[in-house]
N, C-alpha and C. Protein backbone atom coordinates (compact mmCIF):
# COMPACT_ATOMS: atom_id res chain seq x y z
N UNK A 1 29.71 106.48 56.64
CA UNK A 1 29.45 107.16 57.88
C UNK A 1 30.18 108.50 57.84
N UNK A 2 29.29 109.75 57.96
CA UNK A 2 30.34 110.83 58.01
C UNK A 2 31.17 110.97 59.84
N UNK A 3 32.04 111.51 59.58
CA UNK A 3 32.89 112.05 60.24
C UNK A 3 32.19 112.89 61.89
N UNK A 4 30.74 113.49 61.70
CA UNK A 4 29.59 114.00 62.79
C UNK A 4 29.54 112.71 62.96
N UNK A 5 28.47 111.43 62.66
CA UNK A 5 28.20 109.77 62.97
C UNK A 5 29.54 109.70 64.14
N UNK A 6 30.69 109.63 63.51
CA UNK A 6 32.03 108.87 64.30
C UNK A 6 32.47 109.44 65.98
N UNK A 7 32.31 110.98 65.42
CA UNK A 7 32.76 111.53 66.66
C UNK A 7 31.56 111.24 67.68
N UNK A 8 30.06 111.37 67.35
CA UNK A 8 29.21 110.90 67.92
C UNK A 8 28.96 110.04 68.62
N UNK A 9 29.01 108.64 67.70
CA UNK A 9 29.35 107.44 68.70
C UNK A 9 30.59 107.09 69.36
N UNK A 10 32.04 108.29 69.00
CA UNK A 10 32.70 107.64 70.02
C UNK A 10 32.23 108.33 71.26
N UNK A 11 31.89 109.74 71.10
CA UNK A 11 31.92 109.87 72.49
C UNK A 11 30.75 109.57 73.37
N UNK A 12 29.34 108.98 72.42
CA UNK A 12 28.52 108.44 73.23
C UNK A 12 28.94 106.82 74.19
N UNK A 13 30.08 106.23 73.38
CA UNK A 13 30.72 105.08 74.44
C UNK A 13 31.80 105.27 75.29
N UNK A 14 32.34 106.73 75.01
CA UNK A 14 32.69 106.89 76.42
C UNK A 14 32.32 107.69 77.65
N UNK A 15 30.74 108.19 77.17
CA UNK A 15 30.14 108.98 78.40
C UNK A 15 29.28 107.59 79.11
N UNK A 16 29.08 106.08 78.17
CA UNK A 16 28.46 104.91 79.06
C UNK A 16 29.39 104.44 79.70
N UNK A 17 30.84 104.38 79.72
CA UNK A 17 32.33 103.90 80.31
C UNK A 17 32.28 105.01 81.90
N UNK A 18 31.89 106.21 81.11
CA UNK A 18 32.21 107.05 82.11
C UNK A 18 31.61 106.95 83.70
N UNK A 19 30.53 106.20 84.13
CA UNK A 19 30.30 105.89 84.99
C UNK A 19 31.09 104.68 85.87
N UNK A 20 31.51 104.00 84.87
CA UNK A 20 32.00 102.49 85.56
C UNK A 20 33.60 103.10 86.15
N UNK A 21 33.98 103.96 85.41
CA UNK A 21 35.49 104.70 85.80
C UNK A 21 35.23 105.83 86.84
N UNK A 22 34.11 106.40 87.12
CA UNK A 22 33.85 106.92 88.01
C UNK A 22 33.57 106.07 89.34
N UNK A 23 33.02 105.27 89.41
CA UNK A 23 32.76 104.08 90.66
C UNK A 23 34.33 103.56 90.99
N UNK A 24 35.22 102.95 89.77
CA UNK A 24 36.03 102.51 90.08
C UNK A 24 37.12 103.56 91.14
N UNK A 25 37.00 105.07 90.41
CA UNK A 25 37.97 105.69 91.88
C UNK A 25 39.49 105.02 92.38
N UNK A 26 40.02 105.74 93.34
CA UNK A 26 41.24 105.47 93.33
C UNK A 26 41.29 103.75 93.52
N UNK A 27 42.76 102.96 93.37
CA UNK A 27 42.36 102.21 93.95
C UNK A 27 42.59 102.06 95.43
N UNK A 28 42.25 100.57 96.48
CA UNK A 28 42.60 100.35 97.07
C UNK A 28 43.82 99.19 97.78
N UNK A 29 43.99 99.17 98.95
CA UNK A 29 44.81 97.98 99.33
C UNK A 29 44.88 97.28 100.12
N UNK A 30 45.08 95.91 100.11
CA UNK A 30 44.14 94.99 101.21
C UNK A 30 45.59 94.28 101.44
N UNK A 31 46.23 94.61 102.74
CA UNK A 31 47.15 93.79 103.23
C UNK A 31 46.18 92.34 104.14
N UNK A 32 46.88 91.52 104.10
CA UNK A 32 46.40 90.38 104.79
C UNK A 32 47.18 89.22 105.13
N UNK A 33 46.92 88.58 106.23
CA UNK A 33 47.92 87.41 106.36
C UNK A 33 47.49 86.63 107.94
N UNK A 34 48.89 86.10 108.59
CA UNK A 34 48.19 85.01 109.86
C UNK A 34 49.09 85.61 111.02
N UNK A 35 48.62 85.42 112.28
CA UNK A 35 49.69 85.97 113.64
C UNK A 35 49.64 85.16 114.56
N UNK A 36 48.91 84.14 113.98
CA UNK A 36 49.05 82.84 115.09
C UNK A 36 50.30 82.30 115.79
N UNK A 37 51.05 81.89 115.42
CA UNK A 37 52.29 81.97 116.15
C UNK A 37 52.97 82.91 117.30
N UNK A 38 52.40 84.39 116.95
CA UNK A 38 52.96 85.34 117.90
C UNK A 38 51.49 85.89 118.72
N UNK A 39 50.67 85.54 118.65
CA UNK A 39 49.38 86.15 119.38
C UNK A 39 48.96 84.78 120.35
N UNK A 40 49.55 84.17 120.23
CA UNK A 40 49.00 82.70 121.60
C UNK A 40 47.54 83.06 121.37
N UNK A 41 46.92 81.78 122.19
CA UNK A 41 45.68 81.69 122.58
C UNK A 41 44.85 83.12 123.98
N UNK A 42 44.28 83.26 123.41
CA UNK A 42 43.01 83.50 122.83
C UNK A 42 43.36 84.48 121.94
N UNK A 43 43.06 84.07 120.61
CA UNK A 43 43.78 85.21 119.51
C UNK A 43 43.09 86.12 119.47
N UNK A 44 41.93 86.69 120.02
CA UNK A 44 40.28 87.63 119.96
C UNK A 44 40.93 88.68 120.93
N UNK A 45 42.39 88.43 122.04
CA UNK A 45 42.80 89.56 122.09
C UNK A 45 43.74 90.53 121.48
N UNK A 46 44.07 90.14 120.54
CA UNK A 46 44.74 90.80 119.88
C UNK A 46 44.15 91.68 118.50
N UNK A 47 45.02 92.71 118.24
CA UNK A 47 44.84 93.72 116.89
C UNK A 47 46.01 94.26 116.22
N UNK A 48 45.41 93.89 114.58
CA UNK A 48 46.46 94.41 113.72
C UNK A 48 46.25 95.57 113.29
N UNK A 49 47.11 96.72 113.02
CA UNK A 49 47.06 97.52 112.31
C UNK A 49 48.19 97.92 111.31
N UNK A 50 47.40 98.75 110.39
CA UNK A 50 49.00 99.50 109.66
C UNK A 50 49.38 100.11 109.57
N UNK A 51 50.00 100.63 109.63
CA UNK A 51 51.55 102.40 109.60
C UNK A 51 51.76 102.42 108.49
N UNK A 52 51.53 103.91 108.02
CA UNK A 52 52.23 104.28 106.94
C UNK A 52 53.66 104.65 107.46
N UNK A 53 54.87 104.40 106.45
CA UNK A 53 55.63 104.20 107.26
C UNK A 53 56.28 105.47 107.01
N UNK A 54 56.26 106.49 106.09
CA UNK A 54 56.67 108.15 105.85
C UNK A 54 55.58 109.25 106.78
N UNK A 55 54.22 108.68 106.87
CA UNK A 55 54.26 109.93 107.85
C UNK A 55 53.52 109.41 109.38
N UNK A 56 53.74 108.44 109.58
CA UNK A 56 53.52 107.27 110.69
C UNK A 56 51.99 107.23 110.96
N UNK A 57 50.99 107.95 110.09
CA UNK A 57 49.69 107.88 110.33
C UNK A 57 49.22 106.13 110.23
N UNK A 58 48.58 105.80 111.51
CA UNK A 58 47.57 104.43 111.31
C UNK A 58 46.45 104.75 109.99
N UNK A 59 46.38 103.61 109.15
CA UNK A 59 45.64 104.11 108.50
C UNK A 59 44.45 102.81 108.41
N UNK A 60 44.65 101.77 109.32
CA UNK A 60 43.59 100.60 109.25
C UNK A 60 44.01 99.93 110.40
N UNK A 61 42.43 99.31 111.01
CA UNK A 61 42.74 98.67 112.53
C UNK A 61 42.06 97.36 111.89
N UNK A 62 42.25 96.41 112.77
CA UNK A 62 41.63 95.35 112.39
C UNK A 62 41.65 94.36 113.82
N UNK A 63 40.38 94.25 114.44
CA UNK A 63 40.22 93.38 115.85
C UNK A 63 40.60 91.98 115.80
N UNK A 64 41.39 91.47 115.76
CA UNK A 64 41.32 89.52 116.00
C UNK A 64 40.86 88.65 116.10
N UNK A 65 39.59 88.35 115.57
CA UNK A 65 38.41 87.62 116.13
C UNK A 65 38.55 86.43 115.69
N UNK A 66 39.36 86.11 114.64
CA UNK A 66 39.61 84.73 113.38
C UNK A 66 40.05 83.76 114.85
N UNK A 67 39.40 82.51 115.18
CA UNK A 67 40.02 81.60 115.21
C UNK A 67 41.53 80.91 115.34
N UNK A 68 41.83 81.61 113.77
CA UNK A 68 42.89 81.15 113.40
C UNK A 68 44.32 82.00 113.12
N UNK A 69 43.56 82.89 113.97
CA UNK A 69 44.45 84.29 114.20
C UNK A 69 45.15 84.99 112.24
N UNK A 70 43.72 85.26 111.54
CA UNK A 70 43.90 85.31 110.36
C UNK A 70 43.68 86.35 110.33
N UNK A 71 43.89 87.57 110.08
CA UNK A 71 44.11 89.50 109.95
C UNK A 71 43.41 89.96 108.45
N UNK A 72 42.49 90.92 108.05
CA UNK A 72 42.62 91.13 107.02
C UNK A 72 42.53 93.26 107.19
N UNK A 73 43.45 94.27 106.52
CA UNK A 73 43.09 95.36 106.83
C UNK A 73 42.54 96.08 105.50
N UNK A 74 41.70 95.97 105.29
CA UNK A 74 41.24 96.66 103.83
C UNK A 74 41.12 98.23 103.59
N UNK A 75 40.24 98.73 102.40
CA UNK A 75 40.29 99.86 102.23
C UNK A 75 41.46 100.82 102.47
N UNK A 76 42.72 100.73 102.63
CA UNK A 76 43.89 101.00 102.75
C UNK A 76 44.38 102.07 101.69
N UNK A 77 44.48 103.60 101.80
CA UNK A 77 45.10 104.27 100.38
C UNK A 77 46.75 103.41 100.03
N UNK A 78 46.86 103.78 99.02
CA UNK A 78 48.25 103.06 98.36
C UNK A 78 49.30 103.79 99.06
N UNK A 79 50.15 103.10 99.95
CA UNK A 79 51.36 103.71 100.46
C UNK A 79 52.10 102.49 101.10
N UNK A 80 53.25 102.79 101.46
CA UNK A 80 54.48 102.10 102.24
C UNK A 80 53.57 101.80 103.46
N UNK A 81 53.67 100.07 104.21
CA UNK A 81 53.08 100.19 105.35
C UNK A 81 53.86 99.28 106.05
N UNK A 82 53.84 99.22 107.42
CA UNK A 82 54.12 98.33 108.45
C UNK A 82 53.07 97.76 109.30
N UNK A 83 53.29 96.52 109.09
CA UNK A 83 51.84 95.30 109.68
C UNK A 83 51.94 95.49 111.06
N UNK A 84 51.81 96.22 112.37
CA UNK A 84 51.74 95.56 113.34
C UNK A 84 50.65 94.88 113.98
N UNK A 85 51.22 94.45 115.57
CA UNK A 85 50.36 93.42 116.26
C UNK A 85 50.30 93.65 117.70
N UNK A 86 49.12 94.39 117.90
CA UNK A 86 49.25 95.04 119.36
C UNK A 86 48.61 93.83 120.11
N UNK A 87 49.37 93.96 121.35
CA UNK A 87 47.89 92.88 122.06
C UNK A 87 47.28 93.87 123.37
N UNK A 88 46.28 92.53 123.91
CA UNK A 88 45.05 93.82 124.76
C UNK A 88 45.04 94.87 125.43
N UNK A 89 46.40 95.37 125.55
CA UNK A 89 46.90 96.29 126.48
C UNK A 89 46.56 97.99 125.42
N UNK A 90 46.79 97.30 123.87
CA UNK A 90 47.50 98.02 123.27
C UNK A 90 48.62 98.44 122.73
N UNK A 91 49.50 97.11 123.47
CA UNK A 91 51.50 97.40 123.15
C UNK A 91 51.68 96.87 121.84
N UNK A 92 52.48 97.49 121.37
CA UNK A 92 52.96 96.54 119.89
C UNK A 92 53.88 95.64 120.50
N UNK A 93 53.33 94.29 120.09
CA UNK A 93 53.62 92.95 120.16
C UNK A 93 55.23 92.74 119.42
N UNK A 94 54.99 92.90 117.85
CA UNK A 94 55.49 92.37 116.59
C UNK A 94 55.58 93.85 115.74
N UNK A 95 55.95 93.58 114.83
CA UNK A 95 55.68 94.45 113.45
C UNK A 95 56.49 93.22 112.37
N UNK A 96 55.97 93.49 111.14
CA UNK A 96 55.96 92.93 109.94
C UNK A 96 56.39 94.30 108.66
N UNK A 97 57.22 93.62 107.76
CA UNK A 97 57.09 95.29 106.62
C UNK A 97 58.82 95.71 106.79
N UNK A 98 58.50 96.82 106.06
CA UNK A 98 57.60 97.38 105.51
C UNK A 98 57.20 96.95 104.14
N UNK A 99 55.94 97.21 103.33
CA UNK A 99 55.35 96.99 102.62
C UNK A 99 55.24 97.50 101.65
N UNK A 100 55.21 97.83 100.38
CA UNK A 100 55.68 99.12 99.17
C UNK A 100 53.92 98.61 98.54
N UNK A 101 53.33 99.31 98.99
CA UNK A 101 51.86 98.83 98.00
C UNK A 101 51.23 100.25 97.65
N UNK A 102 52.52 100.90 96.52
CA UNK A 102 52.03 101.90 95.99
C UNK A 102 51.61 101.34 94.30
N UNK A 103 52.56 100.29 94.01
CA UNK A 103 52.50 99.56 92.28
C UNK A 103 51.33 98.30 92.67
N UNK A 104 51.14 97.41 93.70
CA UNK A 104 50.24 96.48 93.80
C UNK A 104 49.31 96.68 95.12
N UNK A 105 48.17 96.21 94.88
CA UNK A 105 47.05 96.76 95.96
C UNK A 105 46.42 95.61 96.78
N UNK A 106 47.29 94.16 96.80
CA UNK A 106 46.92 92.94 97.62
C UNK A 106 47.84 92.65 97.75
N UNK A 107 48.29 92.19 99.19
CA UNK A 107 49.52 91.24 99.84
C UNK A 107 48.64 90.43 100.64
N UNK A 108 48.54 89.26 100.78
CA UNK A 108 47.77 88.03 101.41
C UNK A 108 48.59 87.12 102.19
N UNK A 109 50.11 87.60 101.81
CA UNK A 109 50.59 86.17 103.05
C UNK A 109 51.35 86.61 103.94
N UNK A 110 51.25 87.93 104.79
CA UNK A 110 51.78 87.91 105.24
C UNK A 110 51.72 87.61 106.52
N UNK A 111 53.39 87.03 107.55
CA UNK A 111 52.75 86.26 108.88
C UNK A 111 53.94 87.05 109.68
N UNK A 112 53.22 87.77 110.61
CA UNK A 112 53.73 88.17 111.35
C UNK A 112 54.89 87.54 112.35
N UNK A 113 55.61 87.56 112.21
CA UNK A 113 56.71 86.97 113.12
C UNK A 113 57.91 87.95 114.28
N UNK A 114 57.89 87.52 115.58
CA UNK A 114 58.44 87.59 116.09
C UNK A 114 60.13 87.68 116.24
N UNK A 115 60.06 86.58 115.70
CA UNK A 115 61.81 86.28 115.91
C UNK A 115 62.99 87.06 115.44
N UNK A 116 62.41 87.86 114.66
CA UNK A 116 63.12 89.40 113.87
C UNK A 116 63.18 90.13 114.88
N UNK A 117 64.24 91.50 114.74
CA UNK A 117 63.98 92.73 114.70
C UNK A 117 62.96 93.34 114.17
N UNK A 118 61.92 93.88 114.69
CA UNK A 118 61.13 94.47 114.16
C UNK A 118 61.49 95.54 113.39
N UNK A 119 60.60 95.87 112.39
CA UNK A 119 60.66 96.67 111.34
C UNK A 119 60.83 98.30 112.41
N UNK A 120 60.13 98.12 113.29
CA UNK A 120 59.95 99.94 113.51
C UNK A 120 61.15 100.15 114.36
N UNK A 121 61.60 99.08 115.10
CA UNK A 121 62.86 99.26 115.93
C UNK A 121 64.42 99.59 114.80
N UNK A 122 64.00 99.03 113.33
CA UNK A 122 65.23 99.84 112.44
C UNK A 122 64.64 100.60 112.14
N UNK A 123 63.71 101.20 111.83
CA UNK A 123 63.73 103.04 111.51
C UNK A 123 63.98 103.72 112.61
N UNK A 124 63.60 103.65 113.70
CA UNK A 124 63.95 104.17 114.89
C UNK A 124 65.29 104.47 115.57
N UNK A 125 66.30 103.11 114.94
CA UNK A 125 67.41 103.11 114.94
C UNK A 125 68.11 104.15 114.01
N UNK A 126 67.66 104.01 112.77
CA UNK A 126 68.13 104.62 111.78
C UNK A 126 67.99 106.54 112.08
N UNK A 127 66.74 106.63 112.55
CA UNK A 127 66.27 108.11 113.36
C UNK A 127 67.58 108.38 114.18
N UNK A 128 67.72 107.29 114.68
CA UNK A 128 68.99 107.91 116.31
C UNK A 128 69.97 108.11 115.53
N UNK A 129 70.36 106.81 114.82
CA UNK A 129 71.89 107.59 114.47
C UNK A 129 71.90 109.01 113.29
N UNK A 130 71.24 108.97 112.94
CA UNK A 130 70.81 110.48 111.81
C UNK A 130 71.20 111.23 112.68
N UNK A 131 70.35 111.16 113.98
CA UNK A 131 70.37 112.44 115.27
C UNK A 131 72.15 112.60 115.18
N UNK A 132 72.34 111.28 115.78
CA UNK A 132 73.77 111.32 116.56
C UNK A 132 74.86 111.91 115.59
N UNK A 133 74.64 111.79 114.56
CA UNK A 133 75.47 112.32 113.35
C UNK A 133 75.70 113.85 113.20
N UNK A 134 74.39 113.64 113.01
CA UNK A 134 74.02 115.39 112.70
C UNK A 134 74.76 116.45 113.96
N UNK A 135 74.51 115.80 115.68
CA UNK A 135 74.82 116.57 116.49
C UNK A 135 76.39 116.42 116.25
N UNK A 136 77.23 115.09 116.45
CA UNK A 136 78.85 115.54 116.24
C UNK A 136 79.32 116.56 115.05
N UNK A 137 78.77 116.27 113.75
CA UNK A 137 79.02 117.63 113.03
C UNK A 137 78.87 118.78 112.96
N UNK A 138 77.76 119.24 114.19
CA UNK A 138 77.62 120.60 114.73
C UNK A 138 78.78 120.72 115.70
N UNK A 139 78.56 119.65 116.98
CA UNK A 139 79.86 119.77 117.95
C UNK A 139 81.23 120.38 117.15
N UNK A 140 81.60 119.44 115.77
CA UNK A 140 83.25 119.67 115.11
C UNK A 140 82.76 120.62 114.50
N UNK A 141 81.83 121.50 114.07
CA UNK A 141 82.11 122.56 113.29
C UNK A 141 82.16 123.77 114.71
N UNK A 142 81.26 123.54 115.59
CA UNK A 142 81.81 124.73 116.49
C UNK A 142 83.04 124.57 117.52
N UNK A 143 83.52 123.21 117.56
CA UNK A 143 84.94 123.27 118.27
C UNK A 143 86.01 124.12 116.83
N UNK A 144 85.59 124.04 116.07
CA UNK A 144 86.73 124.48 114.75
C UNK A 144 86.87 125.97 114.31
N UNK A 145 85.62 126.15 115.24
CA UNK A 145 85.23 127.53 115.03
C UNK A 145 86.05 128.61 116.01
């Protein structure tokens, strides 16, 4: 086979590849799991969604309709997320997370629970005291001044 033959057929098998890697596209990420415990009966009012948790954009809703109060939020780009659990009002219920699904693109068990601190109430925390920090070291640098 000369050397024209080789380069030929390789690159004729990878312009037939080249479609299937084109469809495939980035990937995605499918958090999923149960909120039965914290959504009581009638679970059809409640909704999960997820937070990215660096630039707080929602990036998937998901209505409650399971029975069995079973959540799934798909199509998800790959990022850090936080599960919450609003109920019919719209209030966040719960939160779950955060979630690192930049290396893996399925989490399936996760169950929302209550009995924690929620996840967004420590970043929020963590926000205040940053604040509170930052302002006493302005206060001591202009009392010093």
């Amino acid at each position: 086979m000369t050397l024209r033959m080789v380069v030929a057929t390789g690159l004729a098998a990878i312009m037939a590849g080249a479609p299937i890697l084109a469809q495939q596209g980035t990937p995605t990420v499918t958090l999923s799991g149960v909120a039965k415990k914290e959504a009581k009966k009638p679970y059809s009012d409640y909704t999960t969604r997820a937070r990215d948790v660096q630039s707080g954009v929602i990036a998937g809703t998901a209505t409650n309709g399971d029975p069995d109060a079973n959540f799934t939020l798909t199509n998800l780009p790959p990022g850090n997320y936080v599960v919450e659990l609003l109920n019919k009002d719209g209030k966040v219920v719960c939160t779950e997370g955060p979630f690192d699904m930049t290396k893996q693109f399925l989490k399936n068990d996760i169950e929302i629970s209550c009995n924690k601190v929620p996840a967004a109430w420590w970043l929020l925390g963590i926000a205040a005291a940053a604040g509170i920090t930052a302002g006493v070291v302005v206060a001591n640098a202009s009392a010093s001044q």
